[in-house]
Structure formats: structure tokens, C-alpha cells
C-alpha atoms as a PDB file:
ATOM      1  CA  UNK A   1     -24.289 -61.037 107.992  1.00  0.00           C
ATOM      2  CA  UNK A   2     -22.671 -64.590 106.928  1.00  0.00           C
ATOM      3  CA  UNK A   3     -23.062 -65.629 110.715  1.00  0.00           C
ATOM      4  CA  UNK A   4     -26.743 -64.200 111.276  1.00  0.00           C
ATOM      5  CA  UNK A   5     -27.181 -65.843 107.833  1.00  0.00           C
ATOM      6  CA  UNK A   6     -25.783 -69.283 108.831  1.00  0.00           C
ATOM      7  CA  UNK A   7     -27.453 -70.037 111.958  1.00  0.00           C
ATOM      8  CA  UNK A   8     -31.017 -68.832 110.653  1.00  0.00           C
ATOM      9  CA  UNK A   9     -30.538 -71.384 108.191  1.00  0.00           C
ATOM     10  CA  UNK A  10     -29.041 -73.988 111.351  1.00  0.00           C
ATOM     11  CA  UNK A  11     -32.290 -72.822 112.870  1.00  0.00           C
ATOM     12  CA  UNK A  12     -35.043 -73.518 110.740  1.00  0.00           C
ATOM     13  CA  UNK A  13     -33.392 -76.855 109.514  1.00  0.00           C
ATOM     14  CA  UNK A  14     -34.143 -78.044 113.075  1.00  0.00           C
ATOM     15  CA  UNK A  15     -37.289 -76.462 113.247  1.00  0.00           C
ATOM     16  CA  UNK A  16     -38.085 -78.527 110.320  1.00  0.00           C
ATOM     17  CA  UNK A  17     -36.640 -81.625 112.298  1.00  0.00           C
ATOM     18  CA  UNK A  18     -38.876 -80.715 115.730  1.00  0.00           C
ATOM     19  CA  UNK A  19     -42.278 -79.919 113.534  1.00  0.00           C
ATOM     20  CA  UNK A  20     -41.536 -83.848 112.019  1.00  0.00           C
ATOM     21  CA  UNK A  21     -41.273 -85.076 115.475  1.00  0.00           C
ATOM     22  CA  UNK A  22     -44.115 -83.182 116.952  1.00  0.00           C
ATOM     23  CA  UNK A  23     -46.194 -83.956 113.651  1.00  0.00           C
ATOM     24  CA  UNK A  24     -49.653 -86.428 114.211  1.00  0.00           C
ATOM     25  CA  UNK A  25     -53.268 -85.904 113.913  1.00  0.00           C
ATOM     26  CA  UNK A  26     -55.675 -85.767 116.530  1.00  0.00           C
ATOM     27  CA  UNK A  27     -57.135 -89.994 114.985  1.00  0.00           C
ATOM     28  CA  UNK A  28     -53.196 -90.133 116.424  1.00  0.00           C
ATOM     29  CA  UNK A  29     -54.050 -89.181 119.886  1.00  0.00           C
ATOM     30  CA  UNK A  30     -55.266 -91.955 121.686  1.00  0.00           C
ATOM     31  CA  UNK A  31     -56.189 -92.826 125.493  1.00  0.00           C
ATOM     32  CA  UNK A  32     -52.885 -94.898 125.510  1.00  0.00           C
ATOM     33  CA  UNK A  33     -51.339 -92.168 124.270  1.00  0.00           C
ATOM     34  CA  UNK A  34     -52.165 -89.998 126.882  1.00  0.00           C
ATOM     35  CA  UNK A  35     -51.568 -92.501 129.839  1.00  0.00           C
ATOM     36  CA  UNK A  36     -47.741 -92.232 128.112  1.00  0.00           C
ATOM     37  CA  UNK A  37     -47.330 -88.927 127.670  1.00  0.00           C
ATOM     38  CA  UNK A  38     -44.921 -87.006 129.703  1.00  0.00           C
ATOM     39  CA  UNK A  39     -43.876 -83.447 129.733  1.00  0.00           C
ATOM     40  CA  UNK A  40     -40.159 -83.479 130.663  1.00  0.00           C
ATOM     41  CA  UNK A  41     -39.594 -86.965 128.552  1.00  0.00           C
ATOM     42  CA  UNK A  42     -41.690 -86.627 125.746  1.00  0.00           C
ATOM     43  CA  UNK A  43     -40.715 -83.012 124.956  1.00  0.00           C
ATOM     44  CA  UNK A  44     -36.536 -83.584 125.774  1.00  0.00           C
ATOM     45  CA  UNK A  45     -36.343 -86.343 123.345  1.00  0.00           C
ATOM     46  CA  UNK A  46     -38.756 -84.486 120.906  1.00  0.00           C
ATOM     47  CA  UNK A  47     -37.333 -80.906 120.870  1.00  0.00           C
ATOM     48  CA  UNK A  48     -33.799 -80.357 122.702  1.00  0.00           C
ATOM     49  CA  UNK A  49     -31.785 -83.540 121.101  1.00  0.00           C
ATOM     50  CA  UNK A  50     -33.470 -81.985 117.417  1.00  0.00           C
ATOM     51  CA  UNK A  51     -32.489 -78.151 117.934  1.00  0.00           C
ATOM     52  CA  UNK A  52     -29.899 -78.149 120.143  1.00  0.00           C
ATOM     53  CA  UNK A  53     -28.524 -74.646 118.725  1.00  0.00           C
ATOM     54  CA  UNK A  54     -32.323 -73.083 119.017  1.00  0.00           C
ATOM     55  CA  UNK A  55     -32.460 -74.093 122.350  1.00  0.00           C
ATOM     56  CA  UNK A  56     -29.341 -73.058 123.712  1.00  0.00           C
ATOM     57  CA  UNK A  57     -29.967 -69.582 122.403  1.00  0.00           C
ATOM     58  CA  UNK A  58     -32.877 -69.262 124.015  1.00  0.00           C
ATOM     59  CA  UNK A  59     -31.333 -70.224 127.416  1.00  0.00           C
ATOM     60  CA  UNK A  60     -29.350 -67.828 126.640  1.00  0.00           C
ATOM     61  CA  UNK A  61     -31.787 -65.980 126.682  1.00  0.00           C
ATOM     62  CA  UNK A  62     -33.786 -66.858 129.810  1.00  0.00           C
ATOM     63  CA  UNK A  63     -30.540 -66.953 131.956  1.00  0.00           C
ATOM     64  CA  UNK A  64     -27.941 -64.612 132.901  1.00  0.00           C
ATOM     65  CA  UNK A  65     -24.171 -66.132 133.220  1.00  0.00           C
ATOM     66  CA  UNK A  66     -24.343 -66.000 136.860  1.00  0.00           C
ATOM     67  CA  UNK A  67     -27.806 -67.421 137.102  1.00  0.00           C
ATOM     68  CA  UNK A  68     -27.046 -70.780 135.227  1.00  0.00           C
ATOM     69  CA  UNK A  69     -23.679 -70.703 137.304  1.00  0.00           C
ATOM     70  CA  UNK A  70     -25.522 -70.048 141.004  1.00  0.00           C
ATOM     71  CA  UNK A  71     -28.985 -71.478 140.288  1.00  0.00           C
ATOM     72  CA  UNK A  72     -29.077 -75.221 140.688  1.00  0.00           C
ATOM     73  CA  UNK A  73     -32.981 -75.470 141.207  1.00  0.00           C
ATOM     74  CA  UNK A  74     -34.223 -72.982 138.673  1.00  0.00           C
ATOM     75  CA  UNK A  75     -34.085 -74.421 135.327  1.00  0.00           C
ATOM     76  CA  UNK A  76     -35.476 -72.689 132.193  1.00  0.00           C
ATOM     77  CA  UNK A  77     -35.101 -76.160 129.831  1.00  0.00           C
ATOM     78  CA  UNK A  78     -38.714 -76.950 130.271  1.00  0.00           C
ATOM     79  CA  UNK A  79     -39.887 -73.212 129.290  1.00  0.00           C
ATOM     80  CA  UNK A  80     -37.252 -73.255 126.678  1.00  0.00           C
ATOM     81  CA  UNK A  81     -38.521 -76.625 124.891  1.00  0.00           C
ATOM     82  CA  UNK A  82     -42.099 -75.161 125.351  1.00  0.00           C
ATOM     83  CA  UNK A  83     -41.000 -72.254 123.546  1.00  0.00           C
ATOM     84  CA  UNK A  84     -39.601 -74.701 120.782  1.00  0.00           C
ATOM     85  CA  UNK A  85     -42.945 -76.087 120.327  1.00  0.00           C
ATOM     86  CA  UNK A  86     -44.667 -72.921 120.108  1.00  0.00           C
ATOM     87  CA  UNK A  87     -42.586 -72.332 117.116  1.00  0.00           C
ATOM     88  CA  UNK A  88     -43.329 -75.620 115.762  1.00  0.00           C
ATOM     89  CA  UNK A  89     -47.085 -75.314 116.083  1.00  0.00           C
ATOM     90  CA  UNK A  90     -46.586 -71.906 114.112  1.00  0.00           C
ATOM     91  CA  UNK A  91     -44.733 -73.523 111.774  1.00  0.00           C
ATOM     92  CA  UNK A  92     -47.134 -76.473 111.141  1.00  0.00           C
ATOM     93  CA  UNK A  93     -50.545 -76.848 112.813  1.00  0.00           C
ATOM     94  CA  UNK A  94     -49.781 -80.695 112.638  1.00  0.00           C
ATOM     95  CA  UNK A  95     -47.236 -80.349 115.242  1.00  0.00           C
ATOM     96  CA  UNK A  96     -49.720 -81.305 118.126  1.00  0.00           C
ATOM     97  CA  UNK A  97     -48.029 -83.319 120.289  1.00  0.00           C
ATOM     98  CA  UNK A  98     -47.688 -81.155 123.198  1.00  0.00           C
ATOM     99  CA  UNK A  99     -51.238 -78.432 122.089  1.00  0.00           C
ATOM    100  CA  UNK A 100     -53.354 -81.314 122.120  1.00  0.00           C
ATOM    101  CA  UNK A 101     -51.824 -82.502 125.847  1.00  0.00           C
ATOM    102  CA  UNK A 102     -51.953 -79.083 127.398  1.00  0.00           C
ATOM    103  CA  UNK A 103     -55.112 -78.517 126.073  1.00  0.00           C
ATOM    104  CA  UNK A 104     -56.771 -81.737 127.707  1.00  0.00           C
ATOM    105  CA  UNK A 105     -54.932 -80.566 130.872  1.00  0.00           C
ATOM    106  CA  UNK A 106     -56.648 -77.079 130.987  1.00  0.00           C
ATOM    107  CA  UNK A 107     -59.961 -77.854 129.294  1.00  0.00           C
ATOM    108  CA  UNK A 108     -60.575 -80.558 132.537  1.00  0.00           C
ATOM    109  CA  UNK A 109     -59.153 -77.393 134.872  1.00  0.00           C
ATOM    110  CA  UNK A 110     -62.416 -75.388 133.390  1.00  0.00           C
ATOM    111  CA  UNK A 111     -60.442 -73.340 130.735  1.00  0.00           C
ATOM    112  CA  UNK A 112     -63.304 -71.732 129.355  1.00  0.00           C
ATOM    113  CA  UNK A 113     -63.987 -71.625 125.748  1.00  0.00           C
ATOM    114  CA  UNK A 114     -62.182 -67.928 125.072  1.00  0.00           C
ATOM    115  CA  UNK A 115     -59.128 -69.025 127.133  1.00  0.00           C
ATOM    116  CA  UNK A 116     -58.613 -71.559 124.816  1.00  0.00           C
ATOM    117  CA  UNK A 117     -58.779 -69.904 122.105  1.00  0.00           C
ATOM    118  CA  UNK A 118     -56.004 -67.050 123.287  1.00  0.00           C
ATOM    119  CA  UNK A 119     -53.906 -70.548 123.837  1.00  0.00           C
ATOM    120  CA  UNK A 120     -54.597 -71.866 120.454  1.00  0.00           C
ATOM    121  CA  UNK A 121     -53.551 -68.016 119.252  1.00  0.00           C
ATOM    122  CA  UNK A 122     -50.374 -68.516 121.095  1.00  0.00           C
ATOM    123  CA  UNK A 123     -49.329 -71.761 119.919  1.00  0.00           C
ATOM    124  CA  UNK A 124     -50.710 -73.712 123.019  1.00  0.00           C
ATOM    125  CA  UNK A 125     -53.316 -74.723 122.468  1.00  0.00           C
ATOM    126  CA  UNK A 126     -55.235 -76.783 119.426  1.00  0.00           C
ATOM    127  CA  UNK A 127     -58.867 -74.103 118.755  1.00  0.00           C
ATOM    128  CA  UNK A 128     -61.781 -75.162 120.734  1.00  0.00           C
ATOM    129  CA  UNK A 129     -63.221 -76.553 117.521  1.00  0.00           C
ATOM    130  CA  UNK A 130     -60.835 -78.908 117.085  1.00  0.00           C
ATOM    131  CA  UNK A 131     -60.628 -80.056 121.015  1.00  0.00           C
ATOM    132  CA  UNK A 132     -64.853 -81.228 120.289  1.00  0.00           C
ATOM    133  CA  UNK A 133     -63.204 -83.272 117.815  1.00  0.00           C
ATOM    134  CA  UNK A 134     -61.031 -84.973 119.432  1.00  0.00           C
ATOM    135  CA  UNK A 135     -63.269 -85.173 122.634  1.00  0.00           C
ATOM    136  CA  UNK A 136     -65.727 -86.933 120.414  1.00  0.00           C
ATOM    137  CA  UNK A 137     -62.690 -89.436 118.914  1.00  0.00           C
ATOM    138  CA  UNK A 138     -61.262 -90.055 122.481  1.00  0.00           C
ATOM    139  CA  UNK A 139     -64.830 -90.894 123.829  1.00  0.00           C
ATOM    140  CA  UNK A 140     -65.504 -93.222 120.500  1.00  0.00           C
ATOM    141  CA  UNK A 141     -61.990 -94.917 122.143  1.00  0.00           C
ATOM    142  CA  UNK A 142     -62.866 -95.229 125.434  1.00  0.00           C
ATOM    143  CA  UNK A 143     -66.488 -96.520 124.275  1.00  0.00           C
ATOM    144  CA  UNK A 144     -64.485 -99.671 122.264  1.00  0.00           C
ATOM    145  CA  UNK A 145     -61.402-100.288 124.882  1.00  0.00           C
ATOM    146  CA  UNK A 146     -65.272-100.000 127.892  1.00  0.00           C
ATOM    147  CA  UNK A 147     -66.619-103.032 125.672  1.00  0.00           C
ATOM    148  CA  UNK A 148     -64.947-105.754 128.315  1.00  0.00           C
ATOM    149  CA  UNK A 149     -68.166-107.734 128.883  1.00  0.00           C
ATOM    150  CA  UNK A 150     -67.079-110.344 126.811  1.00  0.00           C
ATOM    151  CA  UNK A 151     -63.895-110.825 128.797  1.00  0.00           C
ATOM    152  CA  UNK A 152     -63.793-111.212 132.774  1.00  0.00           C
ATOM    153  CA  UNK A 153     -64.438-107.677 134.235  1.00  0.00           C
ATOM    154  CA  UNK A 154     -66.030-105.605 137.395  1.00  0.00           C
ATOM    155  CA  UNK A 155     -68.296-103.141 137.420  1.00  0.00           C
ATOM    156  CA  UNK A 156     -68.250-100.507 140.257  1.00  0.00           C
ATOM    157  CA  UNK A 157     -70.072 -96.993 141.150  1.00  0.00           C
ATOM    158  CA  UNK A 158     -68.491 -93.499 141.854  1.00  0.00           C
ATOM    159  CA  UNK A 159     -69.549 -89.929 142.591  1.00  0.00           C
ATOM    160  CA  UNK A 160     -68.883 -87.108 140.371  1.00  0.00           C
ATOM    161  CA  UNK A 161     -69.013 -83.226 140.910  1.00  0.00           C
ATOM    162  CA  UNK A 162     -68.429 -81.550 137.643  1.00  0.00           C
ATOM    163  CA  UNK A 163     -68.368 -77.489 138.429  1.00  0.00           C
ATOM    164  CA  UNK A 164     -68.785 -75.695 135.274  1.00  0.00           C
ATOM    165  CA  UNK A 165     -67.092 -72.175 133.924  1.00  0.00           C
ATOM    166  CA  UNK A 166     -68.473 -69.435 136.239  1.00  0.00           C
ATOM    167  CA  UNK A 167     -68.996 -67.423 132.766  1.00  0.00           C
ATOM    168  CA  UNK A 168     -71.980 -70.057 132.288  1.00  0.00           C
ATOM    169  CA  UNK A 169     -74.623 -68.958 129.786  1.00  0.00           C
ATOM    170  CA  UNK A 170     -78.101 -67.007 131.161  1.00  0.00           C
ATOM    171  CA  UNK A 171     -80.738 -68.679 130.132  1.00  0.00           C
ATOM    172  CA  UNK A 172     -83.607 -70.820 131.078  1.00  0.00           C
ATOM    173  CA  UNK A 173     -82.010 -74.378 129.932  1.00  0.00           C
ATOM    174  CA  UNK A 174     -78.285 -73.816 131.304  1.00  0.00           C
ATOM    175  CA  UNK A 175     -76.946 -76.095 133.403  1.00  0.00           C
ATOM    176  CA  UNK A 176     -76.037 -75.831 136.853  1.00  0.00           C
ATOM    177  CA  UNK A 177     -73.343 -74.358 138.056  1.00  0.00           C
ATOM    178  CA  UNK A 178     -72.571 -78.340 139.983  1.00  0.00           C
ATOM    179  CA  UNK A 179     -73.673 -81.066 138.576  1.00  0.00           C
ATOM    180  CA  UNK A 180     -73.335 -83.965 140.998  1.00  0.00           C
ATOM    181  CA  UNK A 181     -74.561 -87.828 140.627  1.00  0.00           C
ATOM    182  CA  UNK A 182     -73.141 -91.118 139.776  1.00  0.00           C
ATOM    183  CA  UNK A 183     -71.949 -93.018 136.916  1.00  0.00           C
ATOM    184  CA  UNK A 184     -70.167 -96.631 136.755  1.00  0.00           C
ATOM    185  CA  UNK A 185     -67.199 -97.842 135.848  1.00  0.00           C
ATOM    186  CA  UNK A 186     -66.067-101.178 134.067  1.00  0.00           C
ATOM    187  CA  UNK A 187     -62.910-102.785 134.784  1.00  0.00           C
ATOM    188  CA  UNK A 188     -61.002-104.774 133.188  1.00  0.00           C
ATOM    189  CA  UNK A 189     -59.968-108.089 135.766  1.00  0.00           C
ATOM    190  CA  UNK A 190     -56.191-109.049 134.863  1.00  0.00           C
ATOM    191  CA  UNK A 191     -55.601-112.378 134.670  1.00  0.00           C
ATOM    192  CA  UNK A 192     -59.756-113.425 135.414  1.00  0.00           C
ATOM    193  CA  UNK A 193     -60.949-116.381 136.300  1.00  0.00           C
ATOM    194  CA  UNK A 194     -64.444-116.954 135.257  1.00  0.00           C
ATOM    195  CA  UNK A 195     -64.675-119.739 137.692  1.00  0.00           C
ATOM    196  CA  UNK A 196     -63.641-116.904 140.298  1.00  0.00           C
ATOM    197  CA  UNK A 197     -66.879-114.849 139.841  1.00  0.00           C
ATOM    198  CA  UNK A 198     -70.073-117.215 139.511  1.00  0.00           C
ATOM    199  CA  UNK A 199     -72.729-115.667 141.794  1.00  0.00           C
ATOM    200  CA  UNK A 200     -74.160-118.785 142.854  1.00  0.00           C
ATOM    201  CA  UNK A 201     -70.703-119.715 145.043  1.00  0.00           C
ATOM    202  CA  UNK A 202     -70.820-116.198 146.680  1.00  0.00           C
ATOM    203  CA  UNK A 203     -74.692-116.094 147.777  1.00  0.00           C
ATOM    204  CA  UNK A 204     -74.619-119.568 149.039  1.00  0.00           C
ATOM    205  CA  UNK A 205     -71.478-118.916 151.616  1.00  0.00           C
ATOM    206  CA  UNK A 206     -72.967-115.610 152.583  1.00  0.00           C
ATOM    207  CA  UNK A 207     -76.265-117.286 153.592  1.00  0.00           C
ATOM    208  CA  UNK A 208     -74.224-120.268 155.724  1.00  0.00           C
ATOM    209  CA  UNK A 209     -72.102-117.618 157.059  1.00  0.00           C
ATOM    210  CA  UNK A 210     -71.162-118.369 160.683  1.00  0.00           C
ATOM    211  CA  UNK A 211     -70.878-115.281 163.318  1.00  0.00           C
ATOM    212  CA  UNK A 212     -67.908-113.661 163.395  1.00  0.00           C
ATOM    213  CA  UNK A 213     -65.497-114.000 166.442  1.00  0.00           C
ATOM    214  CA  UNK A 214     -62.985-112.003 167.814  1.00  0.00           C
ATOM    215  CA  UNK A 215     -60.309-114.520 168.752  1.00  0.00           C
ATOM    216  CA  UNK A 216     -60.565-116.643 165.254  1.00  0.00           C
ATOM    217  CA  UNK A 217     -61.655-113.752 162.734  1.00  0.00           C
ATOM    218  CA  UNK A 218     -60.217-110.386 164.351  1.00  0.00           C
ATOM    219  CA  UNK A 219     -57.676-111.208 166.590  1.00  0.00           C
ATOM    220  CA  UNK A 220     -54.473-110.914 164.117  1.00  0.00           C
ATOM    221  CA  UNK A 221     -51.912-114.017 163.635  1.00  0.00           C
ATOM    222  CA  UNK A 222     -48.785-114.561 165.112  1.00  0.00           C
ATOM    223  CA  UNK A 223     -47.227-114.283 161.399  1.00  0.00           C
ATOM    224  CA  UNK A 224     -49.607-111.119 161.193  1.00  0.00           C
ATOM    225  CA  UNK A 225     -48.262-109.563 164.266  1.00  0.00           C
ATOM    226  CA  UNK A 226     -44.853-110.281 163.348  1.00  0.00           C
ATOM    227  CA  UNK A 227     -44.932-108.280 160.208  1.00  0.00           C
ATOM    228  CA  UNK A 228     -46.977-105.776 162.047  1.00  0.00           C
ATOM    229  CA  UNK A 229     -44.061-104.821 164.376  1.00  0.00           C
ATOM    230  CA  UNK A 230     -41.240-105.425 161.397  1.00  0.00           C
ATOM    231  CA  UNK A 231     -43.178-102.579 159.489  1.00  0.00           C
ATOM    232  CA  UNK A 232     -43.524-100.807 162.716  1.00  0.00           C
ATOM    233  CA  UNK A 233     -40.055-100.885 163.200  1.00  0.00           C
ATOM    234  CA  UNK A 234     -39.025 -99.325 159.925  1.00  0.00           C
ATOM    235  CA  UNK A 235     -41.397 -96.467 160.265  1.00  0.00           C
ATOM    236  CA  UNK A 236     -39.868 -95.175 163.453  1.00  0.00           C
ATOM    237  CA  UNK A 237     -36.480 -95.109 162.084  1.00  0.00           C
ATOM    238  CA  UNK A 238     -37.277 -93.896 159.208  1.00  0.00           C
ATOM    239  CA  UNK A 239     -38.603 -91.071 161.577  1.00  0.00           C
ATOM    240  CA  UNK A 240     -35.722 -90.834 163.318  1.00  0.00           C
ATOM    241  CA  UNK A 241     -33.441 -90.305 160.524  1.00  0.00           C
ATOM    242  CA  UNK A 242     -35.396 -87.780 158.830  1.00  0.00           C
ATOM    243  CA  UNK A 243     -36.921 -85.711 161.628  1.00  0.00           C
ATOM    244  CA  UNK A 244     -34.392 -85.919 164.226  1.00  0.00           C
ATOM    245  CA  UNK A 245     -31.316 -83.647 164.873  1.00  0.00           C
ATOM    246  CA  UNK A 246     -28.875 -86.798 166.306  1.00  0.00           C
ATOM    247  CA  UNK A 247     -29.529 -89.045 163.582  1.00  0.00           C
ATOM    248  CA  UNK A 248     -28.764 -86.683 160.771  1.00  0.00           C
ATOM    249  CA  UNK A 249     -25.073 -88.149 160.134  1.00  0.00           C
ATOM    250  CA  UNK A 250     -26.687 -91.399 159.977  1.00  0.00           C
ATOM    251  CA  UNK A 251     -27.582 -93.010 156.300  1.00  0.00           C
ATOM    252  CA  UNK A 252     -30.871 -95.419 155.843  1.00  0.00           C
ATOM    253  CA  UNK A 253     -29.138 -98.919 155.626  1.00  0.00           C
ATOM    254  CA  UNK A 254     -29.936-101.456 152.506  1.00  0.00           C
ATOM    255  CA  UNK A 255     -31.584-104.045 155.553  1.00  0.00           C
ATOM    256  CA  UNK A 256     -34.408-101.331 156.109  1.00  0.00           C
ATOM    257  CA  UNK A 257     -36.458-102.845 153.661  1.00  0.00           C
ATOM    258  CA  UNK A 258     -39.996-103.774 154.386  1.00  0.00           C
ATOM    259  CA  UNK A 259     -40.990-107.481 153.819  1.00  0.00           C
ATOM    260  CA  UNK A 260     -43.400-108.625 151.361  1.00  0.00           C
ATOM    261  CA  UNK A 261     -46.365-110.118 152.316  1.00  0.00           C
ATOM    262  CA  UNK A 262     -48.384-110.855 149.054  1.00  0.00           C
ATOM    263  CA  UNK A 263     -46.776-110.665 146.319  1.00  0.00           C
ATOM    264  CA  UNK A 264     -48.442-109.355 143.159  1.00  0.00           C
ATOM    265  CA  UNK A 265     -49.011-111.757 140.519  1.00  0.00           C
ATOM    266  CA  UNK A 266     -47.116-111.757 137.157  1.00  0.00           C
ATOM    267  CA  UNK A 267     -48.861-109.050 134.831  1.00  0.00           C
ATOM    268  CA  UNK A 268     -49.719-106.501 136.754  1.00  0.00           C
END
């Protein structure tokens, strides 16, 4: 009884560390936030350095002796921290930094509305109540960080298909099962020049644009060529050593490196 007694109280004092660590609101779950977030880093450093004894029990529990022994690919860490933050979100409905994640993921996989909630039921998942929320605070973000036309930025076009839940409503003003159109874009231009993008410059070369030729405008460089067959070069062995039977006991030397040929600026 002393031992049960200890480690249920070792237990839920790290509990109480991993709900503080998993602890934020959704005004704390930003679109740089998300670009950040990572599953296996996020959730290691969050859960399995905070309840180390919680965790090991429940590989314990996942594994056999001779499993964790024998298995080197199967690994039950990530299902174990999941676990973990199950708990926490039991424990506090402020621990949301991996609900509000997973639910992002699956909501934009077409969760529908009743799969979410069974996820928010079993600690997955924030309700679908809440996810509104936060789709209306994410979209208030994006609206303020898509406000760039004061600073040097491009605009472009893309196609969308957006395929709704196949459980979609009967009735006369439902939307389609696909939706398909186009929407635009605005980017951001690193390191802009606004001297770079005056109209004026562009229209007037393209109207004295001279014919193009092959020997002076297709035809590629000798430096061109050069790095052509370099590249060309690298590939093959490359090839070699991975898909062929006599080069397996050879190792990819340091000098197979491909050259650079423009190098990115500073910044990006």
C-alpha cells in the first residue's frame, strides 16, 4: 500500500508539472505557433522530461521485455506521450497544446463535426465549439500578418478544391459536395526593393523586346554546361551507390557535393 501510495502521489505531481507545460489558451495559438509546432519535439520536451515515472510505466505497458529488447523500429514513446496528454487535457481543459494541433490536423482532413466531438470526449480533441473559435481568432491573425501592402509584396492566384463531409446536410441551400474556384495570395517580398517593382520599367522593355534566338537566348553557356554535367555527374553515382549491387561496399565521399550556383541572399 505505501508503494501504490507513493508513486500515485510521484504521479500526479508530474501530471501537475505536464498540465503547466501543456497549459495556454486558444488567443495563445497563433499562425507562428503552428508553423513551430512539432509532434515528436514539442511533446518530448513537454511531457517525457516532466513525468518520466508516468511514462515509463506506461511503456511498460505498451511493450513486452522482449519487444523493447528485439524491436528497434517500433517505438511506443510517441503513443505513450500522447497518452500523457490525454491525461493532462482531463486534468485541465487548458492543457491544449497538442488538442488544439490535432484538431487543426483532422478538421482540414474533413473530420466531421461528430468525430470531433468523440475526440474532444477522449481528450483529443478541443469541442467543435471551441475549434469556430479559434478558426475565427486564427483568421483575425492571418487577416493582420495579409495586411503587407504597405511593405514590398506580390500578389499571385491559385486553385482550390475544397470537398466537404459526405454526411453534408439535405436541403435546398447546402453546398456542394466540391467547391472549386480561385482565390489570391499576398506575399510578403524579403528583402524588397521598391525600385525593383515599378511597372513602368517592366512594360517599356517588354514592348522593345527583341526576338528571341536560339544561339544567344537558348543555347546554354559554357559555365552553364559545365555545371550541367558536374550535377550530372553526381546523380549517376549517387545511382550507382544506392541502386547497384557492386557499389554497395562503397561510401558517398565528402567531394560529392553539388556546386552552388546562386547563392541565396542573407535572410532567407
Amino acid at each position: 500500500p505505501h508503494a501504490v501510495a507513493y508513486i500515485s502521489l510521484t504521479v500526479s505531481n508530474e501530471m501537475d508539472a505536464v498540465k503547466e507545460a501543456l497549459r495556454g489558451t486558444l488567443d495563445s495559438v497563433t499562425p507562428q505557433f503552428l508553423l513551430t509546432w512539432d509532434l515528436s519535439t514539442t511533446i518530448q520536451d513537454k511531457v517525457a522530461r516532466k513525468a518520466p515515472i508516468l511514462q515509463h510505466i506506461l511503456r511498460c505497458a505498451s511493450q513486452t521485455e522482449r519487444a523493447i529488447e528485439r524491436n528497434k523500429i517500433k517505438d511506443s514513446s510517441t503513443a505513450c506521450n500522447v497518452i500523457i496528454t490525454q491525461l493532462a487535457s482531463q486534468r485541465s481543459h487548458h492543457s491544449i497544446f497538442l488538442t488544439v494541433p490535432f484538431t487543426l490536423f483532422v478538421w482540414t482532413n474533413g473530420a466531421s463535426k461528430q468525430t470531433i466531438e468523440a475526440l474532444y470526449k477522449c481528450g483529443l480533441c478541443i469541442s467543435f465549439t471551441s475549434l469556430l473559435t479559434l478558426l475565427e481568432k486564427l483568421a483575425a491573425h492571418c487577416l493582420e500578418h495579409a495586411q503587407v501592402a504597405r511593405q514590398p509584396h506580390m500578389m499571385c492566384y491559385d486553385n482550390i478544391n475544397i470537398s466537404t463531409s459526405i454526411f453534408v446536410e439535405q436541403r435546398s441551400d447546402a453546398p456542394a459536395k466540391v467547391q472549386s474556384g480561385t482565390f489570391a495570395i499576398l506575399y510578403e517580398v524579403r528583402n524588397g526593393n521598391r525600385d525593383h517593382m515599378r511597372l513602368s520599367p517592366m512594360l517599356n522593355r517588354a514592348l522593345n523586346a527583341t526576338p528571341l534566338t536560339f544561339n544567344a537566348d537558348v543555347r546554354p553557356t559554357l559555365n552553364q554546361m559545365s555545371s550541367f554535367l558536374s550535377q550530372l555527374r553526381i546523380h549517376i553515382i549517387d545511382i550507382l551507390l544506392e541502386t547497384c549491387s557492386n557499389f554497395k561496399n562503397y561510401e558517398r565521399p565528402d567531394v560529392l557535393q553539388h556546386s552552388e550556383r546562386r547563392k541565396m541572399p542573407e535572410g532567407y
